[in-house]
Protein backbone atom coordinates (compact mmCIF):
# COMPACT_ATOMS: atom_id res chain seq x y z
CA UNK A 1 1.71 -34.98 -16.75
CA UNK A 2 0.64 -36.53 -13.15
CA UNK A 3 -0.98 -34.20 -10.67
CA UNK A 4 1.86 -34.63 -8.14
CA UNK A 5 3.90 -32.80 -11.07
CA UNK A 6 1.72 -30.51 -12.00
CA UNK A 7 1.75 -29.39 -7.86
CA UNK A 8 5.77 -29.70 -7.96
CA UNK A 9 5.86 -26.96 -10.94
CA UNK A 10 3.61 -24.59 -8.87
CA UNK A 11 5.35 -25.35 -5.50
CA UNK A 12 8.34 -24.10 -7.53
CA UNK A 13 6.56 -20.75 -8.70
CA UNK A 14 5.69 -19.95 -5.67
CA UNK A 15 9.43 -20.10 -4.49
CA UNK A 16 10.42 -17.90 -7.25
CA UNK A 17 7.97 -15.28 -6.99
CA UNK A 18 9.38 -14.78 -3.47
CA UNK A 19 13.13 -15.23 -4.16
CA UNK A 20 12.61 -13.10 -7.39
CA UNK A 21 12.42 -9.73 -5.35
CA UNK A 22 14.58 -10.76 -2.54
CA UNK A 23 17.19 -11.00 -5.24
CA UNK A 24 16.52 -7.73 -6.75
CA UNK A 25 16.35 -5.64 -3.75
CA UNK A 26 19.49 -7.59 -2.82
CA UNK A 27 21.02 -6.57 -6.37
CA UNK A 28 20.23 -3.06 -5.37
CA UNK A 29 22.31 -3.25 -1.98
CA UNK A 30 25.05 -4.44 -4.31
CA UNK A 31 25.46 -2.13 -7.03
CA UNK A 32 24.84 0.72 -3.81
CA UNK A 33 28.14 -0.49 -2.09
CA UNK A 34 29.83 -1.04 -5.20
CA UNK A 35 28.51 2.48 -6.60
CA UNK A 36 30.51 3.60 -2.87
CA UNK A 37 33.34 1.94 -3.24
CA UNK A 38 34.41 2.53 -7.08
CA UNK A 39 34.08 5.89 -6.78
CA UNK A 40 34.78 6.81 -3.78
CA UNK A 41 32.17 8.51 -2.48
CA UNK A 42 32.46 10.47 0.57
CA UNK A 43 30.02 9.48 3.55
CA UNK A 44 28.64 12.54 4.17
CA UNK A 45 27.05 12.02 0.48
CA UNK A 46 26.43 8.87 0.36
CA UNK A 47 27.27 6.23 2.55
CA UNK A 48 27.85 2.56 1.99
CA UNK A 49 24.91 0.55 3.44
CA UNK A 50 27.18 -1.16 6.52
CA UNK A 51 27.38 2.46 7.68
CA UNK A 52 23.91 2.76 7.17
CA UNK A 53 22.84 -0.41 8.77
CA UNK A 54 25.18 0.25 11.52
CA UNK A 55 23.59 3.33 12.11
CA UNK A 56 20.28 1.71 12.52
CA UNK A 57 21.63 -0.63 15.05
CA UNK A 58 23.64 2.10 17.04
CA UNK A 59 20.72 4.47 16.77
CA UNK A 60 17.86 1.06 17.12
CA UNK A 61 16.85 2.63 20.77
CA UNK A 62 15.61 5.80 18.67
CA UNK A 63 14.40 3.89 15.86
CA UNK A 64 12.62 1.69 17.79
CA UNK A 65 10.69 4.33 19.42
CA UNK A 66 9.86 6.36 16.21
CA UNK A 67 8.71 3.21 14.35
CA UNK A 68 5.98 2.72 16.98
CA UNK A 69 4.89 6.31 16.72
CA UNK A 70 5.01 6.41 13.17
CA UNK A 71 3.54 2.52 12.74
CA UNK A 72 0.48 4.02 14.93
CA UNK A 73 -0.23 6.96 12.44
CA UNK A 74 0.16 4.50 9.42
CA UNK A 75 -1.98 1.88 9.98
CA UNK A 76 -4.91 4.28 12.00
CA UNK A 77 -4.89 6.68 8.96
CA UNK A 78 -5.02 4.04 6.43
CA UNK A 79 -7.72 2.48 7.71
CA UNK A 80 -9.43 5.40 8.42
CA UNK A 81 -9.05 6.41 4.67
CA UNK A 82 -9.50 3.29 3.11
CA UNK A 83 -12.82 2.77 5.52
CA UNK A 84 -14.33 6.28 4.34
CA UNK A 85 -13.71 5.98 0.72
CA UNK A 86 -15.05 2.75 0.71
CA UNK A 87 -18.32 3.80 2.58
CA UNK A 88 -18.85 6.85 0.46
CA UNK A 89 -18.21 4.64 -2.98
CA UNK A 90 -21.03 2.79 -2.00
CA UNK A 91 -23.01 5.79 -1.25
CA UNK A 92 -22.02 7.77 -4.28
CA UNK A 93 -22.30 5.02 -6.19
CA UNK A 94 -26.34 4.44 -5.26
CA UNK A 95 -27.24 7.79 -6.31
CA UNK A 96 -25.96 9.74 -9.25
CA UNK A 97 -27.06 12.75 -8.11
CA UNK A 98 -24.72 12.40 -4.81
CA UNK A 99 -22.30 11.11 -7.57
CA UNK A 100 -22.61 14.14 -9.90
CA UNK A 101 -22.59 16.23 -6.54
CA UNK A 102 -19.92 14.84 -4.69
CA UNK A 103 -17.02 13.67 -7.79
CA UNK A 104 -15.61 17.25 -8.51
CA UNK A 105 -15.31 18.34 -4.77
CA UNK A 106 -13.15 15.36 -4.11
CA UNK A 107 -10.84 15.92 -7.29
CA UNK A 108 -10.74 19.66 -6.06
CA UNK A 109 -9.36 18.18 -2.86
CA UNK A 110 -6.88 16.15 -4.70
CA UNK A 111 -5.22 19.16 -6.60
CA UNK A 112 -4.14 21.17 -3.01
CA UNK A 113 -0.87 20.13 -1.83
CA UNK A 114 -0.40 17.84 1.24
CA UNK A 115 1.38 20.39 2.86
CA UNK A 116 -0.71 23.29 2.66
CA UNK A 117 -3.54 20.99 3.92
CA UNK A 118 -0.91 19.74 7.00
CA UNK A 119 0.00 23.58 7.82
CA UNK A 120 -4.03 24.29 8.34
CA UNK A 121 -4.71 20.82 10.29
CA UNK A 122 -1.81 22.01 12.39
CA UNK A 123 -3.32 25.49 13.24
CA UNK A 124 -7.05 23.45 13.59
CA UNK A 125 -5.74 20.35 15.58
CA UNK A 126 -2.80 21.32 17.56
CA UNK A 127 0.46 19.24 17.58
CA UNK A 128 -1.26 15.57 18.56
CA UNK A 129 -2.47 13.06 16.80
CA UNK A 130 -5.07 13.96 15.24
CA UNK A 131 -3.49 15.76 12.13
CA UNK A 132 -1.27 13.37 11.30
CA UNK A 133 -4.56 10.66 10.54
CA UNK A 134 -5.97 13.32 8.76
CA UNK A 135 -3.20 13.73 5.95
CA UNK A 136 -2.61 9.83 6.21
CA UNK A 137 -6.70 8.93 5.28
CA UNK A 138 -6.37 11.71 2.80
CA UNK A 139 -4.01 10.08 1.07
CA UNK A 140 -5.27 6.83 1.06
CA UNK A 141 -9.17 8.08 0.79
CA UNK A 142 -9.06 9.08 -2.83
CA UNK A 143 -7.10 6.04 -4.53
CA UNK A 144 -9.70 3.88 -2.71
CA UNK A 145 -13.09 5.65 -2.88
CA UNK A 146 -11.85 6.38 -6.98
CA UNK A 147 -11.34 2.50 -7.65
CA UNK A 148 -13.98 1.45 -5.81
CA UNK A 149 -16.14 3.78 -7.68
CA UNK A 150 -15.00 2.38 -10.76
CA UNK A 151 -15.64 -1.17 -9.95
CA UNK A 152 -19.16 -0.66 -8.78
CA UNK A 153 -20.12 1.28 -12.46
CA UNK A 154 -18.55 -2.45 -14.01
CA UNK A 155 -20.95 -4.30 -12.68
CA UNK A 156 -23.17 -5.88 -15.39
CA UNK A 157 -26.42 -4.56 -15.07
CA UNK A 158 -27.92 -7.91 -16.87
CA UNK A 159 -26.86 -9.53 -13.73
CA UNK A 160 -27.95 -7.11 -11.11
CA UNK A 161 -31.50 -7.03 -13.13
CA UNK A 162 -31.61 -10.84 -12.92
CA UNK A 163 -30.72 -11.03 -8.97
CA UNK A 164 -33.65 -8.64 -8.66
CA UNK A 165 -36.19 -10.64 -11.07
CA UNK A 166 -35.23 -13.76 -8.68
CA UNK A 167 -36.44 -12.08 -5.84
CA UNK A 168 -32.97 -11.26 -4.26
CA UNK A 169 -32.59 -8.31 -1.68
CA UNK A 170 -30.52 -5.18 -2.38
CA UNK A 171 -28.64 -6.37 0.30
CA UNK A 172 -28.20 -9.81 -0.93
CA UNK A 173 -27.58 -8.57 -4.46
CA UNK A 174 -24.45 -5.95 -3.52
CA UNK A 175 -22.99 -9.04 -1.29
CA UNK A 176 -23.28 -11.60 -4.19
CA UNK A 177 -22.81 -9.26 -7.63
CA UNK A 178 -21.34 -5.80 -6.71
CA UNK A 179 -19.04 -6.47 -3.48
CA UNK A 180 -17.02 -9.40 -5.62
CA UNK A 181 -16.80 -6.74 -8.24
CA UNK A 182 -15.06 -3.90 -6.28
CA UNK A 183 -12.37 -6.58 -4.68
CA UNK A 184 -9.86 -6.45 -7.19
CA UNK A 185 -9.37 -2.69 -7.54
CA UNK A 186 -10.03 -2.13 -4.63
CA UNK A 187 -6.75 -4.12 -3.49
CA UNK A 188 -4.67 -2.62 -6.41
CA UNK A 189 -5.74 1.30 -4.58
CA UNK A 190 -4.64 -0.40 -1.21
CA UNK A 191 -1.56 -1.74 -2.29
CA UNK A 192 -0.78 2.03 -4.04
CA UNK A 193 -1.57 3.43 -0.93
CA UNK A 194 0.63 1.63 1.28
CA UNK A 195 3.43 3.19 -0.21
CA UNK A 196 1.90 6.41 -0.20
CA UNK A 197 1.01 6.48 2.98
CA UNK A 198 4.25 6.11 4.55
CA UNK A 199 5.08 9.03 3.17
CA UNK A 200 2.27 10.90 4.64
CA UNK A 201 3.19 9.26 7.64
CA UNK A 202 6.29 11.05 7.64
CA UNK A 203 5.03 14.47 6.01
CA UNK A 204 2.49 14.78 9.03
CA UNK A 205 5.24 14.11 11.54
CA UNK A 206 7.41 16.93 9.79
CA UNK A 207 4.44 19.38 9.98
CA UNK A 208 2.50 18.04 13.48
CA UNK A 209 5.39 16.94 15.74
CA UNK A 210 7.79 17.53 18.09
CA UNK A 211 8.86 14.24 19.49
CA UNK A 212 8.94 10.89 18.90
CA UNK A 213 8.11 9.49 14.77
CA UNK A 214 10.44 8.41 12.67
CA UNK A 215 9.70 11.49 10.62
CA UNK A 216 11.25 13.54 13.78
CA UNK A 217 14.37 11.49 13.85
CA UNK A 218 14.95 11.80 9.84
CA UNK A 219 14.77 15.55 10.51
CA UNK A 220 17.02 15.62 13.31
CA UNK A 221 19.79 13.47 11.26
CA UNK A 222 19.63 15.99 8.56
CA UNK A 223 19.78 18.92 10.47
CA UNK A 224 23.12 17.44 11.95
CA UNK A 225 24.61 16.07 8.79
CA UNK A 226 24.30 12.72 9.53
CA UNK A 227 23.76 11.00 6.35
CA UNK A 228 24.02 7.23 7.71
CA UNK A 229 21.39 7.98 9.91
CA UNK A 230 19.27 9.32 7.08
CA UNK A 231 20.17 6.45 4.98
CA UNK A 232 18.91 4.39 8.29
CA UNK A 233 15.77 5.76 8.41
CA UNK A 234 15.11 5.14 4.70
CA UNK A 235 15.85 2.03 4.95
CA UNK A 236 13.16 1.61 7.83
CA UNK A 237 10.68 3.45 5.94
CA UNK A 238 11.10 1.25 2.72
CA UNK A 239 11.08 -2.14 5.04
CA UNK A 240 7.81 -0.74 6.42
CA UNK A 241 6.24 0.19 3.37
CA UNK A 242 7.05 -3.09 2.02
CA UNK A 243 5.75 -4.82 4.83
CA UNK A 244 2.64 -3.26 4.62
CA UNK A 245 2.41 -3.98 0.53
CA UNK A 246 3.16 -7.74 1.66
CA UNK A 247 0.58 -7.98 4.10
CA UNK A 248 -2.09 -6.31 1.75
CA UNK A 249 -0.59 -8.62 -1.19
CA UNK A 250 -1.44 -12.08 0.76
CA UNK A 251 -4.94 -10.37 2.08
CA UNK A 252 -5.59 -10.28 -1.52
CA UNK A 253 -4.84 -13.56 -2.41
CA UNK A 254 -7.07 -15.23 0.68
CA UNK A 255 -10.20 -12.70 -0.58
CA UNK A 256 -9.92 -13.22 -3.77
CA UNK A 257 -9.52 -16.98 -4.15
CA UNK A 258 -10.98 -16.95 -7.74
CA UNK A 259 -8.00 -15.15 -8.96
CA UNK A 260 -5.56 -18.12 -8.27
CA UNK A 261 -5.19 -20.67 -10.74
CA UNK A 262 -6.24 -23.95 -10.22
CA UNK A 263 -4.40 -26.52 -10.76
CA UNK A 264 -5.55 -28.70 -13.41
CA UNK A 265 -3.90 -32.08 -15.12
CA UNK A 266 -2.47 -31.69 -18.17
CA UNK A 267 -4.26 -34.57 -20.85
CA UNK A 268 -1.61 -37.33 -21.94
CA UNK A 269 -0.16 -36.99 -25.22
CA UNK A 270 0.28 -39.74 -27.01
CA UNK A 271 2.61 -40.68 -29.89
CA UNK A 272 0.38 -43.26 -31.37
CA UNK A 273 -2.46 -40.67 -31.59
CA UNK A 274 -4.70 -41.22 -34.46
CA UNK A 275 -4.20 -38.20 -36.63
């Protein structure tokens, strides 16, 4: 098989890896209206997604403004979180007495609820900003600094031993051997918390706002009823939690270039092959 074919074939698996979930999530927009429609189910319960889509372009003025506010508390508490469990990886991760130290308080931190924690901030921090990051880099903190953690303890210590026997730096050697190492989970905790971090998004708004926040205007639409513009907001939230999976996904894929497979020709096959 030529080259130019063997390029075709992954030309065409790139186009079905991307049509592949465009066609599910558009499977799930079916069976949704159909689901309506066959039996009949009211709108205040459930409504079809045109009402739902209408309501995000009748309501976009609103929408508009809470997916600013609620964008801003996303992407500052993620990387806030993802930034500090990163750092303290590497620092727990250099001494095990830090390590032995530090590793139950932070599963202690895991096991309180989000909203007790959000209730406290609230009473600490006021209304603002600031409590909302908190409970957004909480939830992305321990994913990260937990598979970071992991992929630092990988590392084969043959190879850090031989760096070192070479003359290379500590520096040198965590840039070459250990940083490659922690790449790949430390993407796969990203990605998780991209989708959990909308949600804390919106928690923190619940708890630490009055205006403005998408997490304000789902609130409002429930306390009047108005299940289209709940559906709306969903819909928002899930298109920005996928957005932000996406955009991790191909940030991946450019630092992490060894994980792509090459493309390789394919040797001939011939019929006249001695056997």
């Amino acid at each position: 098989m030529s080259i130019n074919a063997e390029l075709a074939g992954g030309s065409s698996r790139r186009w079905v890896t991307i049509i592949t979930p465009l066609l599910s999530i558009a499977g799930l927009v079916l069976i949704w209206d159909l689901a309506v429609r066959i039996f009949s189910i009211p709108r205040f319960v459930l409504p079809s997604p045109g009402a739902a889509f209408a309501a995000i372009i009748t309501d976009w003025d609103a929408i508009s403004r809470g997916i600013v506010a609620t964008a801003q508390v996303f992407v500052l508490g993620f990387i806030i979180g993802a930034a500090l469990g990163f750092i303290l990886a590497i620092v727990m991760s250099s001494s095990r007495v830090l390590f032995r130290f530090l590793y139950p308080i932070m599963i202690v931190s895991q096991a309180i609820p989000v909203v007790a924690i959000g209730a406290a901030l609230v009473i600490w921090l006021g209304f603002g900003l600031a409590p909302k990051l908190v409970v957004v880099a909480m939830i992305v903190f321990f994913p990260v600094l937990v598979n970071v953690l992991d992929g630092l303890r990988s590392v084969d210590t043959d190879s850090i031993n031989l760096a070192r026997a070479m003359g290379a730096s500590r520096w040198r050697t965590f840039r070459v051997i250990k940083l490659p190492a922690t790449l790949t989970p430390l993407f796969s905790a990203l990605k998780m918390s991209a989708t959990f971090s909308v949600t804390g998004a919106i928690l923190a708004e619940s708890l630490a706002s009055t205006t403005g926040g998408l997490g304000v205007y789902l609130s409002t639409m429930q306390g009047r009823f108005n299940t289209p513009g709940v559906f709306a907001a969903i819909i928002v939230l899930a298109s920005i939690g996928l957005l932000a999976f996406l955009l991790i996904s191909l940030w991946e894929s450019a630092a992490t270039p060894w994980r792509r497979t090459s493309v390789v020709p394919r040797r001939r096959r011939y019929r006249d092959a001695p056997t």
